[in-house]
Protein backbone atom coordinates (compact mmCIF):
# COMPACT_ATOMS: atom_id res chain seq x y z
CA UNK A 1 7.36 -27.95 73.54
CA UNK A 2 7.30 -31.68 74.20
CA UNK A 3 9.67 -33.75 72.62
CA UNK A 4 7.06 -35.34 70.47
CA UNK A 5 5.69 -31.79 69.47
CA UNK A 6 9.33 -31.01 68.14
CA UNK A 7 9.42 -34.42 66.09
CA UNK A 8 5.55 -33.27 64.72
CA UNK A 9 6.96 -29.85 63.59
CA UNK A 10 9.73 -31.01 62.38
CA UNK A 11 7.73 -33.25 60.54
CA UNK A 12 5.42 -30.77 59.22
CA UNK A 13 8.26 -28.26 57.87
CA UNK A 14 10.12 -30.85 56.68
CA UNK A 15 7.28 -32.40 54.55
CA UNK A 16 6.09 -28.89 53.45
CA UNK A 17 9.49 -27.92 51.75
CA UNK A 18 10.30 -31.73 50.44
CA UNK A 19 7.54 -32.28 48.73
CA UNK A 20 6.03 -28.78 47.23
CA UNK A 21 2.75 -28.51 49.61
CA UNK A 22 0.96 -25.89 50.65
CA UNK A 23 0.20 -27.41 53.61
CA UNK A 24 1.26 -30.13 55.84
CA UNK A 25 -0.34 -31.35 59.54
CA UNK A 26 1.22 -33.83 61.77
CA UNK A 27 0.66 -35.34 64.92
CA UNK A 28 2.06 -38.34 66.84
CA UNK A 29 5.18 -38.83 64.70
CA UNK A 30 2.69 -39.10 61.03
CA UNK A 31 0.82 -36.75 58.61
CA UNK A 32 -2.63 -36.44 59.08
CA UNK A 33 -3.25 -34.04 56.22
CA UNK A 34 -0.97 -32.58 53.46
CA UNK A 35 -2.59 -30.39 50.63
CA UNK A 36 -1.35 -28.37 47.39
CA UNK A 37 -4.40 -25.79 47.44
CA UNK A 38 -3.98 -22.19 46.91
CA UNK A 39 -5.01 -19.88 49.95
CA UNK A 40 -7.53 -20.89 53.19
CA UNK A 41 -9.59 -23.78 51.07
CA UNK A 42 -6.83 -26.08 51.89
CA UNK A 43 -7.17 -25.10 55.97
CA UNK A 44 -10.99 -25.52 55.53
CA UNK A 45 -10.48 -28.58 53.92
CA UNK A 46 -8.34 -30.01 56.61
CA UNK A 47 -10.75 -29.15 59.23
CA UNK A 48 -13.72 -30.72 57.01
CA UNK A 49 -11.56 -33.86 57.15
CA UNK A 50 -10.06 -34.29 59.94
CA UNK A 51 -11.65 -31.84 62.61
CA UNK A 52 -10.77 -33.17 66.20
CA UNK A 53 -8.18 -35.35 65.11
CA UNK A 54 -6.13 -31.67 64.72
CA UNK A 55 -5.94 -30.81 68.07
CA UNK A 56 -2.70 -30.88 69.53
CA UNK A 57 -1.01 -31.28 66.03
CA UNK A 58 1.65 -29.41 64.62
CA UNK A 59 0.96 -27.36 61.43
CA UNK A 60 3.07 -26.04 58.37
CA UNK A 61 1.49 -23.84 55.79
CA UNK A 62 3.32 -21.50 52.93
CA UNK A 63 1.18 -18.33 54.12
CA UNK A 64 0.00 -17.87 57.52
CA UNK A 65 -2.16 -14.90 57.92
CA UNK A 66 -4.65 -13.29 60.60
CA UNK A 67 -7.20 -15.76 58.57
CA UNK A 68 -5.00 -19.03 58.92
CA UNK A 69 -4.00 -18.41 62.13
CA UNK A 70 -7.55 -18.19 63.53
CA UNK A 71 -8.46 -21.25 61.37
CA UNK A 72 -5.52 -23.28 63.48
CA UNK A 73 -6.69 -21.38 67.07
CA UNK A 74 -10.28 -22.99 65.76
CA UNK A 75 -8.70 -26.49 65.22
CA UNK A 76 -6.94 -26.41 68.59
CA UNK A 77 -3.44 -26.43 66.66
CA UNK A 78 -0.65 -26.63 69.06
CA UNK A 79 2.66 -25.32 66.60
CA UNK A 80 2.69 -23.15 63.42
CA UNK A 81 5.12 -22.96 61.13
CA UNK A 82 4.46 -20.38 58.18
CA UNK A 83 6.75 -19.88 54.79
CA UNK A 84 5.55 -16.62 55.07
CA UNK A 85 3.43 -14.71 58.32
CA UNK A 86 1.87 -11.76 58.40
CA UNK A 87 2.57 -9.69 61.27
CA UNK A 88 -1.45 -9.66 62.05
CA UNK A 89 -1.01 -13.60 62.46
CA UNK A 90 1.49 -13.73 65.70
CA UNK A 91 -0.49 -11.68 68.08
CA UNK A 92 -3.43 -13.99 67.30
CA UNK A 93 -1.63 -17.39 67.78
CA UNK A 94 0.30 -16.46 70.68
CA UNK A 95 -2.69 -14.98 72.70
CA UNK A 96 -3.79 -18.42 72.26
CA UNK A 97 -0.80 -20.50 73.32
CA UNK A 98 0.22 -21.32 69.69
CA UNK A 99 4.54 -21.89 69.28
CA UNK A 100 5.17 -19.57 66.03
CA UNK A 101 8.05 -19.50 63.65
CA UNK A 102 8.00 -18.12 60.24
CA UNK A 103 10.86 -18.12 57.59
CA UNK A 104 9.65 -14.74 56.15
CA UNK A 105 7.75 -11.46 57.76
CA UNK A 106 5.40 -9.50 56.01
CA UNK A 107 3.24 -6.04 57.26
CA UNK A 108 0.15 -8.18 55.20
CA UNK A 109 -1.15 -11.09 52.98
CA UNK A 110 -1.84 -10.01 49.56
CA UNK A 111 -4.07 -11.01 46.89
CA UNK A 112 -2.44 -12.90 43.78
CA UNK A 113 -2.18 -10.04 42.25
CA UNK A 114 -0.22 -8.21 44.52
CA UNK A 115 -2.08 -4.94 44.33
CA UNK A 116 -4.77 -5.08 47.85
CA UNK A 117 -5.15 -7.41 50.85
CA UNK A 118 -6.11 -10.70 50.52
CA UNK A 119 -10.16 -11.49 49.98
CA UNK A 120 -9.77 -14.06 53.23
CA UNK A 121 -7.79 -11.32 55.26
CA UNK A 122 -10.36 -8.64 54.27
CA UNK A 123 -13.28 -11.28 55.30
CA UNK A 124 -11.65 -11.27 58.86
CA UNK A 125 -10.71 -7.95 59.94
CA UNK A 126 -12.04 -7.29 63.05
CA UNK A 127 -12.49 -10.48 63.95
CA UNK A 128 -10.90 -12.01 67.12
CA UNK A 129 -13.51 -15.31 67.27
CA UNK A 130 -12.14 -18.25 65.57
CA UNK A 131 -16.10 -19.63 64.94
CA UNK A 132 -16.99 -16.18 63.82
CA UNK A 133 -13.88 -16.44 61.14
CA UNK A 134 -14.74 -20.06 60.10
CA UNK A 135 -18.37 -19.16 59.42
CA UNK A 136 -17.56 -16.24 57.44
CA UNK A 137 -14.85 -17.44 55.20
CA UNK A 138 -16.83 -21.14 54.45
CA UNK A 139 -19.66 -18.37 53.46
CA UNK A 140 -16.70 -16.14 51.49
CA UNK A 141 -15.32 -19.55 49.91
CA UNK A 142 -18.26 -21.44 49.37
CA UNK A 143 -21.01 -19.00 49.45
């Protein structure tokens, strides 16, 4: 990881925690996106917004699931820091060259109310194409 790339995700993390986000995206020593959504809107929202501009940044999210993570392998997402990752999620980002690190491990994402797997997990099982995951959770959010 590039010096830079180490200032981005420290950048990201640090933001994340400091100031209550869900989710925080730098790149080139500034935030391109920072959101306080609940589950994937706020990673479809940052790819509605800034698309391209993504590639290459660094990424900090609360949750980071098999969902998420094929959201940032979509964006081009270099580094991935998740509050919590589901074991699903690190096969799937480091099969694409994605730096990991989580702060806590979990066998799954849950739903909010803790009793099944989360609807954006469910949408994705099975899926290993990050355009076949975008399509079908923009249908499963928006739809």
């Amino acid at each position: 990881m590039s010096t830079l790339a180490l200032g981005d995700f420290g950048l990201a993390k640090r933001t994340l925690s400091e100031e209550g986000l869900s989710l925080a995206v730098a790149k080139n020593g500034r935030l391109l996106f920072k959101s306080k959504s609940r589950g994937v809107s706020d990673l479809l929202a940052m790819i509605r917004e800034i698309g391209q501009l993504a590639e290459g940044a660094s990424l900090a999210d609360n949750i980071v699931g098999r969902a998420a993570a094929l959201l940032c392998v979509y964006s081009k997402i270099t580094n991935v820091y998740g509050v919590t990752m589901s074991e699903g999620a690190i096969p799937i980002l480091k099969a694409n060259g994605i730096h990991c690190e989580y702060g806590t491990l979990v066998p799954k994402i849950l739903n909010r109310e803790k009793n099944g797997i989360c609807p954006f997990e469910k949408a994705v099982l099975g899926i290993e194409n990050p355009r076949d995951a975008i399509d079908k959770l923009k249908a499963l959010k928006f739809g």
